[in-house]
C-alpha atoms as a PDB file:
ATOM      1  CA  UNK A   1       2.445 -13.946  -2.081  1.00  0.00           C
ATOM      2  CA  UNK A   2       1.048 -10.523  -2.714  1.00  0.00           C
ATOM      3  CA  UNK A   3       0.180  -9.905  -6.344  1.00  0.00           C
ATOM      4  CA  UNK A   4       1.457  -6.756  -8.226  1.00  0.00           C
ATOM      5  CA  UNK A   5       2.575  -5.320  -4.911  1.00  0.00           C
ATOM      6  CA  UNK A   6       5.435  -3.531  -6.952  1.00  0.00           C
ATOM      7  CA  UNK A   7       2.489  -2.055  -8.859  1.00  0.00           C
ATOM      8  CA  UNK A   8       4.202  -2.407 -11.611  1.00  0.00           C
ATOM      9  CA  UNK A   9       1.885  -4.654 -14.138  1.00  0.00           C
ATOM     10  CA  UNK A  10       0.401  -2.696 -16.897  1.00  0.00           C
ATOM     11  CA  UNK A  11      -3.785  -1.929 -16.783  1.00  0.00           C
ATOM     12  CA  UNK A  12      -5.355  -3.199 -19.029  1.00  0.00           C
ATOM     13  CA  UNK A  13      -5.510  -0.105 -21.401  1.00  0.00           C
ATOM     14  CA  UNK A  14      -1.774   0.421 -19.961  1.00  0.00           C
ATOM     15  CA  UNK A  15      -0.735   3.336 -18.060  1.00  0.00           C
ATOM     16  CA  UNK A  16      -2.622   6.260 -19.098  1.00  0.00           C
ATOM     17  CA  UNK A  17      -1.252  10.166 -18.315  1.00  0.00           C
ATOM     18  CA  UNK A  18      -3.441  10.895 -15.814  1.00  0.00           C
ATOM     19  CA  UNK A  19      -4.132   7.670 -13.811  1.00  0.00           C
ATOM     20  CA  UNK A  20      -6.726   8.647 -11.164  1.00  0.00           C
ATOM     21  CA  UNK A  21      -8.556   5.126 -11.144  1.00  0.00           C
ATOM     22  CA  UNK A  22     -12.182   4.912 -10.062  1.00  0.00           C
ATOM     23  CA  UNK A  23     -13.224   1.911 -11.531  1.00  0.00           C
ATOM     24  CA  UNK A  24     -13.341  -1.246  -9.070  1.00  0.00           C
ATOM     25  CA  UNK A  25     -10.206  -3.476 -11.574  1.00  0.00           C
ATOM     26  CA  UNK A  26      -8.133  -0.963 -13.055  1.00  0.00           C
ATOM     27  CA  UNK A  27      -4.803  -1.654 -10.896  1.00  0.00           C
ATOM     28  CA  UNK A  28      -3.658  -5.660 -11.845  1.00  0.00           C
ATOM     29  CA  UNK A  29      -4.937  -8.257  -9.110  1.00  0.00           C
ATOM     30  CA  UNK A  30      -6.107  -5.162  -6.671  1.00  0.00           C
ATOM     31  CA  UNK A  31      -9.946  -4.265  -5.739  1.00  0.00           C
ATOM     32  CA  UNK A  32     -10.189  -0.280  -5.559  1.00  0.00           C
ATOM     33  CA  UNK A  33     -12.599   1.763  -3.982  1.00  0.00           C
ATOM     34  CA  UNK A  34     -12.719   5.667  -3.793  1.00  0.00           C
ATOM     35  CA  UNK A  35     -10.434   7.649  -5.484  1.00  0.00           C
ATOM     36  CA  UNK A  36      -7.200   5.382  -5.897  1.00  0.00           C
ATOM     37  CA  UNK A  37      -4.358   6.858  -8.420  1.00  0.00           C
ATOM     38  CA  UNK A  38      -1.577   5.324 -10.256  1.00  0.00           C
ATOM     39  CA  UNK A  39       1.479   7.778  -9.667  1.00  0.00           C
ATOM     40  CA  UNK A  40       4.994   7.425 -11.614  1.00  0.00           C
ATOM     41  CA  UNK A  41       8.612   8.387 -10.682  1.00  0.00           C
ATOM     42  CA  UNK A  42       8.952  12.359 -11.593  1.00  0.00           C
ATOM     43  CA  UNK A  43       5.250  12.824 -11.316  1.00  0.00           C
ATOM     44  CA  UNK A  44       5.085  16.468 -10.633  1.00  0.00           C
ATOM     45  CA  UNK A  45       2.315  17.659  -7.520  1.00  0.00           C
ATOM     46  CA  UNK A  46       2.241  21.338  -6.998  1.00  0.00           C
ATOM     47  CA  UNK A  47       5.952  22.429  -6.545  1.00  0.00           C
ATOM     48  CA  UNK A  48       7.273  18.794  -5.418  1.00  0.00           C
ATOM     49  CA  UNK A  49       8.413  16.168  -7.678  1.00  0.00           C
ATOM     50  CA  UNK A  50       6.994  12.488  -6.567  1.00  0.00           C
ATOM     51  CA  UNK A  51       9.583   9.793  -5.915  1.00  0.00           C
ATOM     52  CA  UNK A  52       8.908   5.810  -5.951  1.00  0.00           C
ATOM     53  CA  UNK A  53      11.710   4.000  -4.024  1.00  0.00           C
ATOM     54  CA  UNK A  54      12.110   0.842  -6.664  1.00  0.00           C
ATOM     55  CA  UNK A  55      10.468   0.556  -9.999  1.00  0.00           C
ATOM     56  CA  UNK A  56       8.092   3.437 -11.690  1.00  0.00           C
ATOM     57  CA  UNK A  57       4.642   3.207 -10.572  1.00  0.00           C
ATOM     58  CA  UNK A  58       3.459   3.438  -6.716  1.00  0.00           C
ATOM     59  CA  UNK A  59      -0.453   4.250  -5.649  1.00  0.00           C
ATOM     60  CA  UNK A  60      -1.663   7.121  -3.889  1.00  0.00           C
ATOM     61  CA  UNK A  61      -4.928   7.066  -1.847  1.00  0.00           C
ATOM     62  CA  UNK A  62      -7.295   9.741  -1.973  1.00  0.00           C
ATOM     63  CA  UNK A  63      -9.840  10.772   1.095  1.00  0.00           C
ATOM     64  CA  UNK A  64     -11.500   7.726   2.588  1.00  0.00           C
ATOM     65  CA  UNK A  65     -10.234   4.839  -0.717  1.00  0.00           C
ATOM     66  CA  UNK A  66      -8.712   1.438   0.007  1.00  0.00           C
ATOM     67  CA  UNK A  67      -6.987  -1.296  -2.397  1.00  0.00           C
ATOM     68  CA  UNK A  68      -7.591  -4.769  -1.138  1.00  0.00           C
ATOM     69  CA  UNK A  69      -6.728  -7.989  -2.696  1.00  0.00           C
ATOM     70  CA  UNK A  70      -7.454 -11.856  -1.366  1.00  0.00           C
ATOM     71  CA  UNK A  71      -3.775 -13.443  -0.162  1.00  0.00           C
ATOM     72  CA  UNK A  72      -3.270 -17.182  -0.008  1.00  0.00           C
ATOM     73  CA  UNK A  73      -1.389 -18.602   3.053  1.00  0.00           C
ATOM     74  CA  UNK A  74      -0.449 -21.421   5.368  1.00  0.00           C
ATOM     75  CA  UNK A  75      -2.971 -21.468   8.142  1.00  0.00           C
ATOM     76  CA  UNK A  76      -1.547 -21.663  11.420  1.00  0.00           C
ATOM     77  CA  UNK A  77       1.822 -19.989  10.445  1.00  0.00           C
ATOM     78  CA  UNK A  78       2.477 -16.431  11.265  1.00  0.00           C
ATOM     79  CA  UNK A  79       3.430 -13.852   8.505  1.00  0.00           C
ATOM     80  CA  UNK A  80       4.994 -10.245   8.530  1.00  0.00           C
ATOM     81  CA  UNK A  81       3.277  -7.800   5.414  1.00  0.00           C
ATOM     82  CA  UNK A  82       6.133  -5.045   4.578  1.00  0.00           C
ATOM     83  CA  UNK A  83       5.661  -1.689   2.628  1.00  0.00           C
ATOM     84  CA  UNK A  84       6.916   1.344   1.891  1.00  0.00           C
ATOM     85  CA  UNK A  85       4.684   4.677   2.601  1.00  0.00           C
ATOM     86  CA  UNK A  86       5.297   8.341   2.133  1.00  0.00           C
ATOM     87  CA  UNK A  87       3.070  11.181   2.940  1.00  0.00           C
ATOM     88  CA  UNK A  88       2.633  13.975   0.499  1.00  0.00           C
ATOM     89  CA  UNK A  89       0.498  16.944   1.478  1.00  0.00           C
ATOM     90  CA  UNK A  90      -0.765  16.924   5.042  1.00  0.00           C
ATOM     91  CA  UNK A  91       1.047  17.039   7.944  1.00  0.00           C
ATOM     92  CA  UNK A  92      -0.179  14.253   9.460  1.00  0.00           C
ATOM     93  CA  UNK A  93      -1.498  11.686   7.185  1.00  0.00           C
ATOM     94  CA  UNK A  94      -2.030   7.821   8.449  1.00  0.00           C
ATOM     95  CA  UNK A  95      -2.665   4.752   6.546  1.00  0.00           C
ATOM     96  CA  UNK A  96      -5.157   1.808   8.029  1.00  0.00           C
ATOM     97  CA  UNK A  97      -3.656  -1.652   7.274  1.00  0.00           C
ATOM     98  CA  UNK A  98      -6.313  -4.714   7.970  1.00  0.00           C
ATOM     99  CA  UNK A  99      -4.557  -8.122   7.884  1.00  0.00           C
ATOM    100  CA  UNK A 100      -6.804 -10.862   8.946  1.00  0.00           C
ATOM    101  CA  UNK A 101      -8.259 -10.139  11.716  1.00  0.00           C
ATOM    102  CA  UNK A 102      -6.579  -7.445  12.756  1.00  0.00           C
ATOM    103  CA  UNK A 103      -6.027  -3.768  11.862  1.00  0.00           C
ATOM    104  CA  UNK A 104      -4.005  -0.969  12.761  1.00  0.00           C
ATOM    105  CA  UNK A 105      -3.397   2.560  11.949  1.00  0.00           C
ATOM    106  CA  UNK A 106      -0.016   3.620  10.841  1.00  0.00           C
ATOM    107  CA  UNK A 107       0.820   7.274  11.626  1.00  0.00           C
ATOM    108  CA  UNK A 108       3.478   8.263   8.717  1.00  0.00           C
ATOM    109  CA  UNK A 109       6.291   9.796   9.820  1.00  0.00           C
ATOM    110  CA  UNK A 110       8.890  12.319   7.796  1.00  0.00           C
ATOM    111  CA  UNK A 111      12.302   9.855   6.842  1.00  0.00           C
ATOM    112  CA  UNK A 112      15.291  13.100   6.617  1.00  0.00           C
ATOM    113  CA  UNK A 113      16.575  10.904   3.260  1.00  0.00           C
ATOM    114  CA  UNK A 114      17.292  10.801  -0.569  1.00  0.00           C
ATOM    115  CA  UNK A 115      13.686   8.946  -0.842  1.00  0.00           C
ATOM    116  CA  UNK A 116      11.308  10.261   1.708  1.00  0.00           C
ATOM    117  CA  UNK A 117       9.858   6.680   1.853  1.00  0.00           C
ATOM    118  CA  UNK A 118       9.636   4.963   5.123  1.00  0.00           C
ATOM    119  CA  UNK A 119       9.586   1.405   5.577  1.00  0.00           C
ATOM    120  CA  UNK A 120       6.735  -0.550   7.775  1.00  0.00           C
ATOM    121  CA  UNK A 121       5.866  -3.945   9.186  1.00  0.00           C
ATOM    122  CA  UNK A 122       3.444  -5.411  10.337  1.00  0.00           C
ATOM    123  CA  UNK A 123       2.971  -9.031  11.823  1.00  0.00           C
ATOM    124  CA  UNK A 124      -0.151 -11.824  12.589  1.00  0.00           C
ATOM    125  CA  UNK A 125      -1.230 -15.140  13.339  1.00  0.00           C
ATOM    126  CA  UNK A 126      -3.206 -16.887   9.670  1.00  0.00           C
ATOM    127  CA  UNK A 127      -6.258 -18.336  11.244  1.00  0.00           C
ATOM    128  CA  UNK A 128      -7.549 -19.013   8.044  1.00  0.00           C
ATOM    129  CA  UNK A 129      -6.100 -20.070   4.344  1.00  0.00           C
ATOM    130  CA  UNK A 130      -7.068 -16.971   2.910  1.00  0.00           C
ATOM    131  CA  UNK A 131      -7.140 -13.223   3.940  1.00  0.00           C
ATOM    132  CA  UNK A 132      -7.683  -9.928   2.789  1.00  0.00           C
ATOM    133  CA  UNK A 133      -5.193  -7.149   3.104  1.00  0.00           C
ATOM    134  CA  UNK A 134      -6.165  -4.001   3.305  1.00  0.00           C
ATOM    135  CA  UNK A 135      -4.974  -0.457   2.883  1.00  0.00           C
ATOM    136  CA  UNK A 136      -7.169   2.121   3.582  1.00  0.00           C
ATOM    137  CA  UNK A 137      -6.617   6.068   3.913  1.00  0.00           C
ATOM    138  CA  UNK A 138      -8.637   7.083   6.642  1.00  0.00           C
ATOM    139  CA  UNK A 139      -8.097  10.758   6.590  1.00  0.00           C
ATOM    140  CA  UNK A 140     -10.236  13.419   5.071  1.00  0.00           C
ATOM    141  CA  UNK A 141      -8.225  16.329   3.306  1.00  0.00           C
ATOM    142  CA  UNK A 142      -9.401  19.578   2.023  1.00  0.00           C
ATOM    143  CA  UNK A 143      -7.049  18.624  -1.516  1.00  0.00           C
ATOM    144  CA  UNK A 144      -7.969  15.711  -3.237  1.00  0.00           C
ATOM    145  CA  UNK A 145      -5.021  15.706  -4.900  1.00  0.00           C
ATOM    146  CA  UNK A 146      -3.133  14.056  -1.500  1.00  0.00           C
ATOM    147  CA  UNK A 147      -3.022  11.174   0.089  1.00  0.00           C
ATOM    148  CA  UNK A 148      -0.227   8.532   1.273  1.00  0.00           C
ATOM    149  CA  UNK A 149       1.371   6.432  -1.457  1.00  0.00           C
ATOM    150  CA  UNK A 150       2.297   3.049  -1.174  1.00  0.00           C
ATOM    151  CA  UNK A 151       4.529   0.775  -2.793  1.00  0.00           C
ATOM    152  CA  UNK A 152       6.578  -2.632  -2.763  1.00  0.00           C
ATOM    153  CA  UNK A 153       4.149  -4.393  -0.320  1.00  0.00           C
ATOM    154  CA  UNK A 154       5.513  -7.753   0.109  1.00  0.00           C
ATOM    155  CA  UNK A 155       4.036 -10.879   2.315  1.00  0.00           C
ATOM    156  CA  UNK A 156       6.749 -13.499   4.227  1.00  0.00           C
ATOM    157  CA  UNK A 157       5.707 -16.363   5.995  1.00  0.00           C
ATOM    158  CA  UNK A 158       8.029 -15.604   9.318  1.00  0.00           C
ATOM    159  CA  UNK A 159      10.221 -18.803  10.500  1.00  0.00           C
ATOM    160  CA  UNK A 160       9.182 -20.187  14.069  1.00  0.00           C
ATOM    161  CA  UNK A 161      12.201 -22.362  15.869  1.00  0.00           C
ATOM    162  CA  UNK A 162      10.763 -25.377  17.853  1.00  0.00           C
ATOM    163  CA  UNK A 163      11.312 -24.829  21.539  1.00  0.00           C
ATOM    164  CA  UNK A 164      14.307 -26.533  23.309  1.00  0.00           C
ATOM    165  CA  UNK A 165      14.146 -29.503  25.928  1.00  0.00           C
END
């Protein structure tokens, strides 16, 4: 249901070198604001070496941005969002995810693996056919270079089993 949540479809004037976005339609089917940036696989950041867990593109949020995008669904019917997130400077860095009507702040933790990407999920009611996801960085960090970067968000309507007689 979500739209280039892979990140993987090409801007329009394809994937530049440096791909710090600022413009509000630069990432495929994805509203930007603030300082959102297009990372690759191998990306080098200081002395670390940037990793995205399927694929070759992921986005990183800079202080205070947010990508949103409009999702279709079955009102009435609940539905889990799933992502992957990894930190990259900060020791503490959290990510604010709005579905629907509700929003929650994700503190991201440090995965001991290969990756360094942690999985997340998050669950709600659609009270409406529509709704806007949200992921927001609400920290504020002396580098502008970091941020938490996202990747492979996916939305699946959850199966409900009638209650027995």
């Amino acid at each position: 249901l979500v739209s280039n949540g892979d990140f993987e479809s090409s801007p329009s004037n394809g994937f530049p070198n440096e791909a710090i976005i600022e413009g509000p339609s630069e990432v495929p089917n994805w509203k930007s604001n603030g300082t959102v940036e297009l990372v690759e696989s191998g990306q080098k950041q200081g002395g670390m070496i940037l990793i995205v867990p399927q694929g070759r593109h992921a986005i990183r949020l800079g202080n205070d941005a947010e990508i949103s995008q409009d999702v279709p669904v079955e009102k009435g019917s609940i539905y889990s969002v799933t992502f992957c997130a990894a930190r990259t400077c900060a020791q503490l860095e959290s990510l604010n995810v709005s579905v629907a009507s509700a929003s929650q702040t994700i503190d991201l933790q440090t995965l001991y693996n290969v990756q360094g990407w942690n999985p997340y999920a998050v669950s709600f009611n659609a009270d409406e056919d529509t709704f806007r996801l949200v992921f927001k960085n609400p920290g504020m960090e002396d580098d502008p270079t970091c941020g938490p970067i996202i990747d492979n968000i996916a939305i699946k309507k959850l199966f409900t089993p009638d209650k027995p007689k």
